[in-house]
Structure formats: structure tokens, C-alpha cells
PDB file of N, CA and C in Angstrom:
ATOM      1  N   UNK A   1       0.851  -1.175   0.000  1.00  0.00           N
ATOM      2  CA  UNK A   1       0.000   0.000   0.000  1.00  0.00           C
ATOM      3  C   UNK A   1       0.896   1.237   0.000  1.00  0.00           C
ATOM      4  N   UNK A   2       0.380   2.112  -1.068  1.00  0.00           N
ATOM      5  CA  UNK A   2       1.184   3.678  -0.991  1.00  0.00           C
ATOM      6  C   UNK A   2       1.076   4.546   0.350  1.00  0.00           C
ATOM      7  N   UNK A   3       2.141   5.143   0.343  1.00  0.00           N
ATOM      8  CA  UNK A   3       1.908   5.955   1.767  1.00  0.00           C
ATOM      9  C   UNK A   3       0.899   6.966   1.087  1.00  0.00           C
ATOM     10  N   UNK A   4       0.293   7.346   0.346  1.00  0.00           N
ATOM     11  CA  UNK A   4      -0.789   8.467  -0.422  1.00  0.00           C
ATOM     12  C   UNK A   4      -1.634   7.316   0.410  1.00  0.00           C
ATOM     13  N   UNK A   5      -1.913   6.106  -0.387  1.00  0.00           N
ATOM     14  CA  UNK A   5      -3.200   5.307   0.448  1.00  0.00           C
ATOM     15  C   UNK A   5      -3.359   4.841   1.489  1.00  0.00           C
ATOM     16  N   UNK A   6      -2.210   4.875   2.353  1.00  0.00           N
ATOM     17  CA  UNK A   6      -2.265   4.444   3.694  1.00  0.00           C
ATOM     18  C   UNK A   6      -3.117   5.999   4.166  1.00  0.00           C
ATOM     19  N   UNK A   7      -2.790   6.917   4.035  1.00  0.00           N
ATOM     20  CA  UNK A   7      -3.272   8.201   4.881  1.00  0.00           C
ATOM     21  C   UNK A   7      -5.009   8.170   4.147  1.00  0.00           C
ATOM     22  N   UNK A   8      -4.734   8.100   3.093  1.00  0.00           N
ATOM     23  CA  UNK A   8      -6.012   8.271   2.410  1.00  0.00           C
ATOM     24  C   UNK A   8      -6.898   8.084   2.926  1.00  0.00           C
ATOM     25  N   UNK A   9      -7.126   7.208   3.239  1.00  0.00           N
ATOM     26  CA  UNK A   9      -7.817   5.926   4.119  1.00  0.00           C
ATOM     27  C   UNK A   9      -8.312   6.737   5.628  1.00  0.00           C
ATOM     28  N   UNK A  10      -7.993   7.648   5.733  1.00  0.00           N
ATOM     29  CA  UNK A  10      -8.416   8.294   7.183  1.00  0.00           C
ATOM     30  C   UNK A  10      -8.846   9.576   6.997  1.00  0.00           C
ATOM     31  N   UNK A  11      -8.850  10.115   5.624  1.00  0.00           N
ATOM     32  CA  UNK A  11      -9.801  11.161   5.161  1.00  0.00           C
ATOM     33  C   UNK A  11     -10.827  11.141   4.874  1.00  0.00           C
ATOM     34  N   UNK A  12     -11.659   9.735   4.893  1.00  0.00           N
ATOM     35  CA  UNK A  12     -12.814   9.473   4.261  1.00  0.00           C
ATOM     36  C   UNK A  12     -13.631   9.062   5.386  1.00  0.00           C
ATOM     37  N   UNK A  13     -14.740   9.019   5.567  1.00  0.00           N
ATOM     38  CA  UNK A  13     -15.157   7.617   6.658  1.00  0.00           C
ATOM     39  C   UNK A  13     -15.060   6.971   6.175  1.00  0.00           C
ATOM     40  N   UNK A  14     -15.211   5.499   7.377  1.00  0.00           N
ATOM     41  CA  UNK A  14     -14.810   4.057   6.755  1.00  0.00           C
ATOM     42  C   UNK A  14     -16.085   3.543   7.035  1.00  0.00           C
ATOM     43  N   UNK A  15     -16.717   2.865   5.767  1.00  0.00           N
ATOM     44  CA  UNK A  15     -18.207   2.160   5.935  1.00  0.00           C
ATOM     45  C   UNK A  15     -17.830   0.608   6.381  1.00  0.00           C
ATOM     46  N   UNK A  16     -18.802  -0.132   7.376  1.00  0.00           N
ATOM     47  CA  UNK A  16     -18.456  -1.805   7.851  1.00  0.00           C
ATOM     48  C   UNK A  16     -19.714  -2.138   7.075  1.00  0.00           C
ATOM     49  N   UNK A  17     -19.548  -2.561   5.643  1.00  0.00           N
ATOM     50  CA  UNK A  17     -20.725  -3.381   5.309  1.00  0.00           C
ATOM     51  C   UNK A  17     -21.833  -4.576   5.878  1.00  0.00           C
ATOM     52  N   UNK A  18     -21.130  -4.977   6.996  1.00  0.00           N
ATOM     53  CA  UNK A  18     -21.558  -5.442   7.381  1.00  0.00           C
ATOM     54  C   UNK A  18     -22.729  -5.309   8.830  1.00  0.00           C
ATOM     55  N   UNK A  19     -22.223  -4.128   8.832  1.00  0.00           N
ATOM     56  CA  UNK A  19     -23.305  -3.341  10.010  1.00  0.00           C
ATOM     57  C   UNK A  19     -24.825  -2.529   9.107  1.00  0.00           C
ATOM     58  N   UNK A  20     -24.552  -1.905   8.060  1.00  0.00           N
ATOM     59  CA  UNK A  20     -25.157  -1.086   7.091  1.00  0.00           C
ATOM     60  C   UNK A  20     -26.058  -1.615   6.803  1.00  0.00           C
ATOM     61  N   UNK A  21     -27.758  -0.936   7.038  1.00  0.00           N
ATOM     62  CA  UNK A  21     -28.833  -1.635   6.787  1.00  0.00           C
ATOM     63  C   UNK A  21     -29.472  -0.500   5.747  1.00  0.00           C
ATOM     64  N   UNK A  22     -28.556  -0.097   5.114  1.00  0.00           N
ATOM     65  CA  UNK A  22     -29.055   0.634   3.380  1.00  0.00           C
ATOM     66  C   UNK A  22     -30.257   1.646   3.908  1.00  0.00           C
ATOM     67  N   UNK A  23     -30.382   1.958   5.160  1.00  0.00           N
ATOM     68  CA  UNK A  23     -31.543   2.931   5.243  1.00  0.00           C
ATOM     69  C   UNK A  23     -31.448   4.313   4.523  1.00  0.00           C
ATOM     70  N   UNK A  24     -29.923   4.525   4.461  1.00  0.00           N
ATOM     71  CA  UNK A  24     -29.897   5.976   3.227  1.00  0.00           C
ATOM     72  C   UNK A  24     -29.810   7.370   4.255  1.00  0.00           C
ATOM     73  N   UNK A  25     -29.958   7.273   5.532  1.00  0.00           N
ATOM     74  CA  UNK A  25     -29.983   8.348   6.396  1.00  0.00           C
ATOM     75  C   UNK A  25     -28.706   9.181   6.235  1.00  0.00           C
ATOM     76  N   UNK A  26     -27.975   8.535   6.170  1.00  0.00           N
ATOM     77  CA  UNK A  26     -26.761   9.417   5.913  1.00  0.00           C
ATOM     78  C   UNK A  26     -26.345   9.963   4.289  1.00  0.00           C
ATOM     79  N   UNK A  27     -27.588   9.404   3.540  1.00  0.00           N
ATOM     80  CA  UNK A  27     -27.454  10.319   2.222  1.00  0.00           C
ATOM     81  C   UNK A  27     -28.161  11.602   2.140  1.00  0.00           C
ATOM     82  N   UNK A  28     -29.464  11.363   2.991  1.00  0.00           N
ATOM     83  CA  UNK A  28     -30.036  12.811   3.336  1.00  0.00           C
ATOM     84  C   UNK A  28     -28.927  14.203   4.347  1.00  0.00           C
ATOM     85  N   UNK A  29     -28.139  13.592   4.888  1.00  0.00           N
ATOM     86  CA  UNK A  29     -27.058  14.563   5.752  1.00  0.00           C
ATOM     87  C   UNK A  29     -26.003  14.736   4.929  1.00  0.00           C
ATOM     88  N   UNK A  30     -25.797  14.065   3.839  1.00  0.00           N
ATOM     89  CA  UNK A  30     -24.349  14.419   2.834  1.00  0.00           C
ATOM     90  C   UNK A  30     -24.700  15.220   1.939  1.00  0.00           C
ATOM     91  N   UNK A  31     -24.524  16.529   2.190  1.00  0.00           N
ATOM     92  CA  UNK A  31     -24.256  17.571   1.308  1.00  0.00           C
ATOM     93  C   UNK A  31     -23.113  17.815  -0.067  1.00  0.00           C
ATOM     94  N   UNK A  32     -22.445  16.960   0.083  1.00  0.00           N
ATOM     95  CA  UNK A  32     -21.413  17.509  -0.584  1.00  0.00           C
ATOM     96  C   UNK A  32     -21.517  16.066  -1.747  1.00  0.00           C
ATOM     97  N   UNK A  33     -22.260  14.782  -2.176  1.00  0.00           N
ATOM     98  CA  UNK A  33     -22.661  13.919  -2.671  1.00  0.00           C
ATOM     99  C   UNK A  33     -21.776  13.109  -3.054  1.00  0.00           C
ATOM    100  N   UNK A  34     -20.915  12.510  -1.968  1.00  0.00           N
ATOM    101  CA  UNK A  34     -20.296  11.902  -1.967  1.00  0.00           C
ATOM    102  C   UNK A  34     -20.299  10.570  -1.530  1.00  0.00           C
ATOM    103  N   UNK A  35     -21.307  10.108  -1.139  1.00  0.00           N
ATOM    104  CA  UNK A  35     -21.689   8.851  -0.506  1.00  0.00           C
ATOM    105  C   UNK A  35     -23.415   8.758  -1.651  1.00  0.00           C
ATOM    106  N   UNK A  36     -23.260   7.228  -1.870  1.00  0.00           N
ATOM    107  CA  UNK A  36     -24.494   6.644  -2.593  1.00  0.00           C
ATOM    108  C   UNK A  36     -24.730   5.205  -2.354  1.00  0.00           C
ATOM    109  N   UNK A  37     -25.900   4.826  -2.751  1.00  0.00           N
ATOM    110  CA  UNK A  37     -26.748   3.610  -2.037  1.00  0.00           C
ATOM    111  C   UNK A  37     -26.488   2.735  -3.199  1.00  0.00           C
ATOM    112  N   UNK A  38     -25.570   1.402  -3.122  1.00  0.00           N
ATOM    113  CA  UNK A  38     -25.280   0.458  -3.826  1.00  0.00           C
ATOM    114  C   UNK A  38     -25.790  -0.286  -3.843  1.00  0.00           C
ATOM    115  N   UNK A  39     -26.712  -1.141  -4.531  1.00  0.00           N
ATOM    116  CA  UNK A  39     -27.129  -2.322  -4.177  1.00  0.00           C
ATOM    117  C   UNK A  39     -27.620  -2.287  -2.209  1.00  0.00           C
ATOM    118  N   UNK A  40     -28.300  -1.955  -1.932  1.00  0.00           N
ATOM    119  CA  UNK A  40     -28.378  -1.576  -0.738  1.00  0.00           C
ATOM    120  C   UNK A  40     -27.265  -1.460   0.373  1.00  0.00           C
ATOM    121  N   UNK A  41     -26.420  -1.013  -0.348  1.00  0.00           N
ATOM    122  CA  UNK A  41     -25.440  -0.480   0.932  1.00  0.00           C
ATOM    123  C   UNK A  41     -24.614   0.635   0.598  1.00  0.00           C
ATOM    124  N   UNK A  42     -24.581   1.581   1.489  1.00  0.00           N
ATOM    125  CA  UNK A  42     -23.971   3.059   1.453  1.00  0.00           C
ATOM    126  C   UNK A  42     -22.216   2.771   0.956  1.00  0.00           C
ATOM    127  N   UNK A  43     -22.017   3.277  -0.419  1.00  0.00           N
ATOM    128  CA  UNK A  43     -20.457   3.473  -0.663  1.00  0.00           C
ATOM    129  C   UNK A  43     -20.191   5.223  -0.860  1.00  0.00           C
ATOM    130  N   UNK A  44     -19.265   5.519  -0.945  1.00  0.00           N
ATOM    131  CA  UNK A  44     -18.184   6.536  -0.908  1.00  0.00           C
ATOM    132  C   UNK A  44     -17.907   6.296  -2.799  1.00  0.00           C
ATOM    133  N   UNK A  45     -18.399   7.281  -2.992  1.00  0.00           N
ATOM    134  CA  UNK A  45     -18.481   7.577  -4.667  1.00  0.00           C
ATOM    135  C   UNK A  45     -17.533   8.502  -5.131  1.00  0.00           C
ATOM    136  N   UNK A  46     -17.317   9.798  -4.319  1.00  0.00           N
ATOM    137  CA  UNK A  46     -16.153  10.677  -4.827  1.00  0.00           C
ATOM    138  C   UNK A  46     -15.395  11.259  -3.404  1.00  0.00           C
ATOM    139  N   UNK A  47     -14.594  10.560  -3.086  1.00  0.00           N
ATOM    140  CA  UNK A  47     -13.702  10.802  -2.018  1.00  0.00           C
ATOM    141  C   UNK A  47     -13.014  12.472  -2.304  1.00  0.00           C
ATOM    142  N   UNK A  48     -12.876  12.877  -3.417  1.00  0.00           N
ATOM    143  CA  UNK A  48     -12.576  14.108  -3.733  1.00  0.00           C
ATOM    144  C   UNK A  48     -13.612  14.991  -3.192  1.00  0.00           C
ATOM    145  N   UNK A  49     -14.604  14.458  -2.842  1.00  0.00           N
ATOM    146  CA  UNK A  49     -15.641  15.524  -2.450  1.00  0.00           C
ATOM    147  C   UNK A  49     -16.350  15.234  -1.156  1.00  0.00           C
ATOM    148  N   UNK A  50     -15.926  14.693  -0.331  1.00  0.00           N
ATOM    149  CA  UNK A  50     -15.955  14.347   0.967  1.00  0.00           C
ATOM    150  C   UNK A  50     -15.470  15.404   1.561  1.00  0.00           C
ATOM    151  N   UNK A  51     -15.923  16.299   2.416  1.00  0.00           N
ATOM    152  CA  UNK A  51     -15.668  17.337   3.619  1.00  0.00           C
ATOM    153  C   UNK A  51     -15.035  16.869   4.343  1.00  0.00           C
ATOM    154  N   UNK A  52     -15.243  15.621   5.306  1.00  0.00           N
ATOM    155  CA  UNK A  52     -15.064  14.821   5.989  1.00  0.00           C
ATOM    156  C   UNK A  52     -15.696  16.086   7.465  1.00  0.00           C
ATOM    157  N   UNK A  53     -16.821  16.105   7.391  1.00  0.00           N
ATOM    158  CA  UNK A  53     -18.328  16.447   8.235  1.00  0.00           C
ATOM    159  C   UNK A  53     -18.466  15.924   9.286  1.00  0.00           C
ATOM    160  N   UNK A  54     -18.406  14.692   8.953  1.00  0.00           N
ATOM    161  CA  UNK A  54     -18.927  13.525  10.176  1.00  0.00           C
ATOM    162  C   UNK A  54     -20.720  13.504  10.033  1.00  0.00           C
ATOM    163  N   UNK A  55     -21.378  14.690   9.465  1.00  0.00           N
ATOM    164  CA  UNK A  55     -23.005  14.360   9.948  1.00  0.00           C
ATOM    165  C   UNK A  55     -23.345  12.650   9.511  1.00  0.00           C
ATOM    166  N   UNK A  56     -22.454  11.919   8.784  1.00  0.00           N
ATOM    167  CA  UNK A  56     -23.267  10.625   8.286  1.00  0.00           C
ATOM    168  C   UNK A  56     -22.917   9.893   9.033  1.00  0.00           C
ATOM    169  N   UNK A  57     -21.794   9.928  10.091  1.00  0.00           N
ATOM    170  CA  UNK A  57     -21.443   9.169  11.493  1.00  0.00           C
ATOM    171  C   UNK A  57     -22.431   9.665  12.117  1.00  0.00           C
ATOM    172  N   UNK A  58     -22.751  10.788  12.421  1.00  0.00           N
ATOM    173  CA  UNK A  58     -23.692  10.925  13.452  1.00  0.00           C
ATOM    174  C   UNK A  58     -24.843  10.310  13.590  1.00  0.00           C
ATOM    175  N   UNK A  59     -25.732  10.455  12.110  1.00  0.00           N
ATOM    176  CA  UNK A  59     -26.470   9.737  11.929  1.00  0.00           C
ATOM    177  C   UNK A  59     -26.972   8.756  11.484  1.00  0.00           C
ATOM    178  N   UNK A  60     -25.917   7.925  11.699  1.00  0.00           N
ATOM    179  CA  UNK A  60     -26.286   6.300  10.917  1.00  0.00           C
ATOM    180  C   UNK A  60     -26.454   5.739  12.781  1.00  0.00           C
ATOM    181  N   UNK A  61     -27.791   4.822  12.489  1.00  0.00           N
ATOM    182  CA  UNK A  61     -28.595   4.192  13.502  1.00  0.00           C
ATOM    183  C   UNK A  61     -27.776   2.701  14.067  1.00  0.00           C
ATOM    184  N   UNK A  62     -27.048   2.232  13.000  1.00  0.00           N
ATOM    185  CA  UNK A  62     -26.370   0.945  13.389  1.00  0.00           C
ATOM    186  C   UNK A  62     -24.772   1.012  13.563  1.00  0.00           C
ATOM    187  N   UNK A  63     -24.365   2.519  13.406  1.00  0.00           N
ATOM    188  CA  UNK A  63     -23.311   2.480  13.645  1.00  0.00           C
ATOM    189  C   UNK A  63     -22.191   2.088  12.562  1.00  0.00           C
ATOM    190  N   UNK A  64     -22.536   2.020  10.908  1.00  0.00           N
ATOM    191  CA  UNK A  64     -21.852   1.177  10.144  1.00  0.00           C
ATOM    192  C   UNK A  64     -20.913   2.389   9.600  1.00  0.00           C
ATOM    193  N   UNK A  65     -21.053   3.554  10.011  1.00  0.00           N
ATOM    194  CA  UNK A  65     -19.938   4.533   9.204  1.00  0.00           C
ATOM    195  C   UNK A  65     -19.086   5.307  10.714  1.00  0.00           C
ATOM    196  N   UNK A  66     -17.926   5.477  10.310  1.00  0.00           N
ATOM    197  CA  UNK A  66     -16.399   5.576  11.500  1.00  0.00           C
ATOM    198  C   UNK A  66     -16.044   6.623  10.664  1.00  0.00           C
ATOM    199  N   UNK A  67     -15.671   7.840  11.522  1.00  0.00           N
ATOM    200  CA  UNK A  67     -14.768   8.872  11.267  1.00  0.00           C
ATOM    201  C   UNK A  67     -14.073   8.929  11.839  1.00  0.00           C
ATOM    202  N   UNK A  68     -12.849   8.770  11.640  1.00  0.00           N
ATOM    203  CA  UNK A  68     -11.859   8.411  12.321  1.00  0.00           C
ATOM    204  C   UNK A  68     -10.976   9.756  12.187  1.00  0.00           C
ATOM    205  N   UNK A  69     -10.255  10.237  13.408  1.00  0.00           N
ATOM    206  CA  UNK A  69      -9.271  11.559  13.113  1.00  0.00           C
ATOM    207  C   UNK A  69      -8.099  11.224  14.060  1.00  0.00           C
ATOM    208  N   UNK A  70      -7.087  12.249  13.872  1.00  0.00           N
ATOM    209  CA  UNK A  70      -5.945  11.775  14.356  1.00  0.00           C
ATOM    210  C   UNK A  70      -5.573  13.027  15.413  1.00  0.00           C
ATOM    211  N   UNK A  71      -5.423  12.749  16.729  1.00  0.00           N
ATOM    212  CA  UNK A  71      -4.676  13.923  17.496  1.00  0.00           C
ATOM    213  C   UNK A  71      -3.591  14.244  17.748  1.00  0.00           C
ATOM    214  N   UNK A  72      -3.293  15.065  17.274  1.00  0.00           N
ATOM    215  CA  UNK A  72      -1.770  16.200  16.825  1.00  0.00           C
ATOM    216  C   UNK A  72      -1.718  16.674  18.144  1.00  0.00           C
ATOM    217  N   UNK A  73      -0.670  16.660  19.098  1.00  0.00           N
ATOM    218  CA  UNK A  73      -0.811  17.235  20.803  1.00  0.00           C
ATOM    219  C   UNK A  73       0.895  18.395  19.938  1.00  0.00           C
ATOM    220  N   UNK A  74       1.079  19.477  19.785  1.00  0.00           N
ATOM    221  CA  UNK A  74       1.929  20.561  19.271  1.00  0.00           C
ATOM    222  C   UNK A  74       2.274  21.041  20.722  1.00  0.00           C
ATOM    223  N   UNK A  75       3.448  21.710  20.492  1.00  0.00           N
ATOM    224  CA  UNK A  75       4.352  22.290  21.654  1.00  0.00           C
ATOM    225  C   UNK A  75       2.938  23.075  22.237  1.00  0.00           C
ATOM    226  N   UNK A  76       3.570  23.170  23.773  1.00  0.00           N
ATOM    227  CA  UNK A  76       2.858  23.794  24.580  1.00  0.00           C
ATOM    228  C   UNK A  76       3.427  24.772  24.883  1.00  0.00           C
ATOM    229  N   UNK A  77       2.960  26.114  25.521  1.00  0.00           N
ATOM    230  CA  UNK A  77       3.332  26.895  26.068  1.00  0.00           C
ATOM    231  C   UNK A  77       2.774  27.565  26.924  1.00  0.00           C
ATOM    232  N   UNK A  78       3.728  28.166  28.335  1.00  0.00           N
ATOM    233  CA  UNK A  78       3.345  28.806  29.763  1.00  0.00           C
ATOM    234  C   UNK A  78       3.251  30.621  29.076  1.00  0.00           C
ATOM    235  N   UNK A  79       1.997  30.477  29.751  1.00  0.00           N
ATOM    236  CA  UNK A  79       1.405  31.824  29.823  1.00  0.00           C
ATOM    237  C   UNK A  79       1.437  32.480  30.911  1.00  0.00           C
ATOM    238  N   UNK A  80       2.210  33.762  31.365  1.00  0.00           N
ATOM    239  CA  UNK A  80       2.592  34.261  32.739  1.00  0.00           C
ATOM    240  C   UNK A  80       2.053  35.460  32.928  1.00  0.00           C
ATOM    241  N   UNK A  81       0.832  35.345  33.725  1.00  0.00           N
ATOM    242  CA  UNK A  81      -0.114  36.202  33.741  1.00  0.00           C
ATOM    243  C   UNK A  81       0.263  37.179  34.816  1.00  0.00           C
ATOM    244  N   UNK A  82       1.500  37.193  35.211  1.00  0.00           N
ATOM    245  CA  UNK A  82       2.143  38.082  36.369  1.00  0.00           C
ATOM    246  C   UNK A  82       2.099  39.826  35.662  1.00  0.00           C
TER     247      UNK A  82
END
């Protein structure tokens, strides 16, 4: 796997087909029309056009879509309020 597709892979949500009961709820919250109903199950159609939002994590009922993000902890610094 390319290091382009290793990262890739965490810009998108990740759908578990196997949780996904094709209800489509999270096509009504995707604005940007990047997710579509396959054969009854939600795929990721133009990853170029993914916000990465989260509203279709929020609202999927079975839990079958993961947004996954990564926390960056950057230098800290003391603030001396003297």
C-alpha cells in the first residue's frame, strides 16, 4: 500500500458493510454527494468531495460509518499572567 493510500484511508469515513442496513440516512445529511446507495449499501463515490463532516457518522442508527481523526498534541506553552 502507498503511503498516499495508507493516509487516504483516514480522510474518508470508513463504511463496515456489514453493520449497514441501506436505510440511506446518511445520504439525506451528505451535502457535498459523496456517498451513494449500492445495491443496498452506502459506498463513498467521490472521495474528492468528501468534507469529511462527520453528519453521516452521526447519523447512521447501526453504527456502520467511522470517522476516524488523528490527534496532533503541538508544543505547549506557559502563559505568565504576572
Amino acid at each position: 500500500m502507498s503511503l498516499h493510500a495508507r493516509f487516504s484511508m483516514f480522510e474518508m469515513p470508513i463504511i463496515n458493510r456489514e453493520l449497514c442496513n441501506g436505510c440511506g440516512l446518511c445520504l439525506s445529511v451528505c451535502e457535498c454527494g459523496a456517498l451513494a446507495l449500492v445495491g443496498n449499501l452506502i459506498r463513498i463515490v467521490d472521495t474528492d468531495e468528501c468534507g469529511y463532516c462527520t453528519e453521516c457518522e452521526a447519523v447512521c442508527p447501526t453504527g456502520a460509518i467511522q470517522c476516524p481523526y488523528e490527534i496532533v498534541i503541538g508544543e505547549s506553552y506557559e502563559i505568565n499572567l504576572e
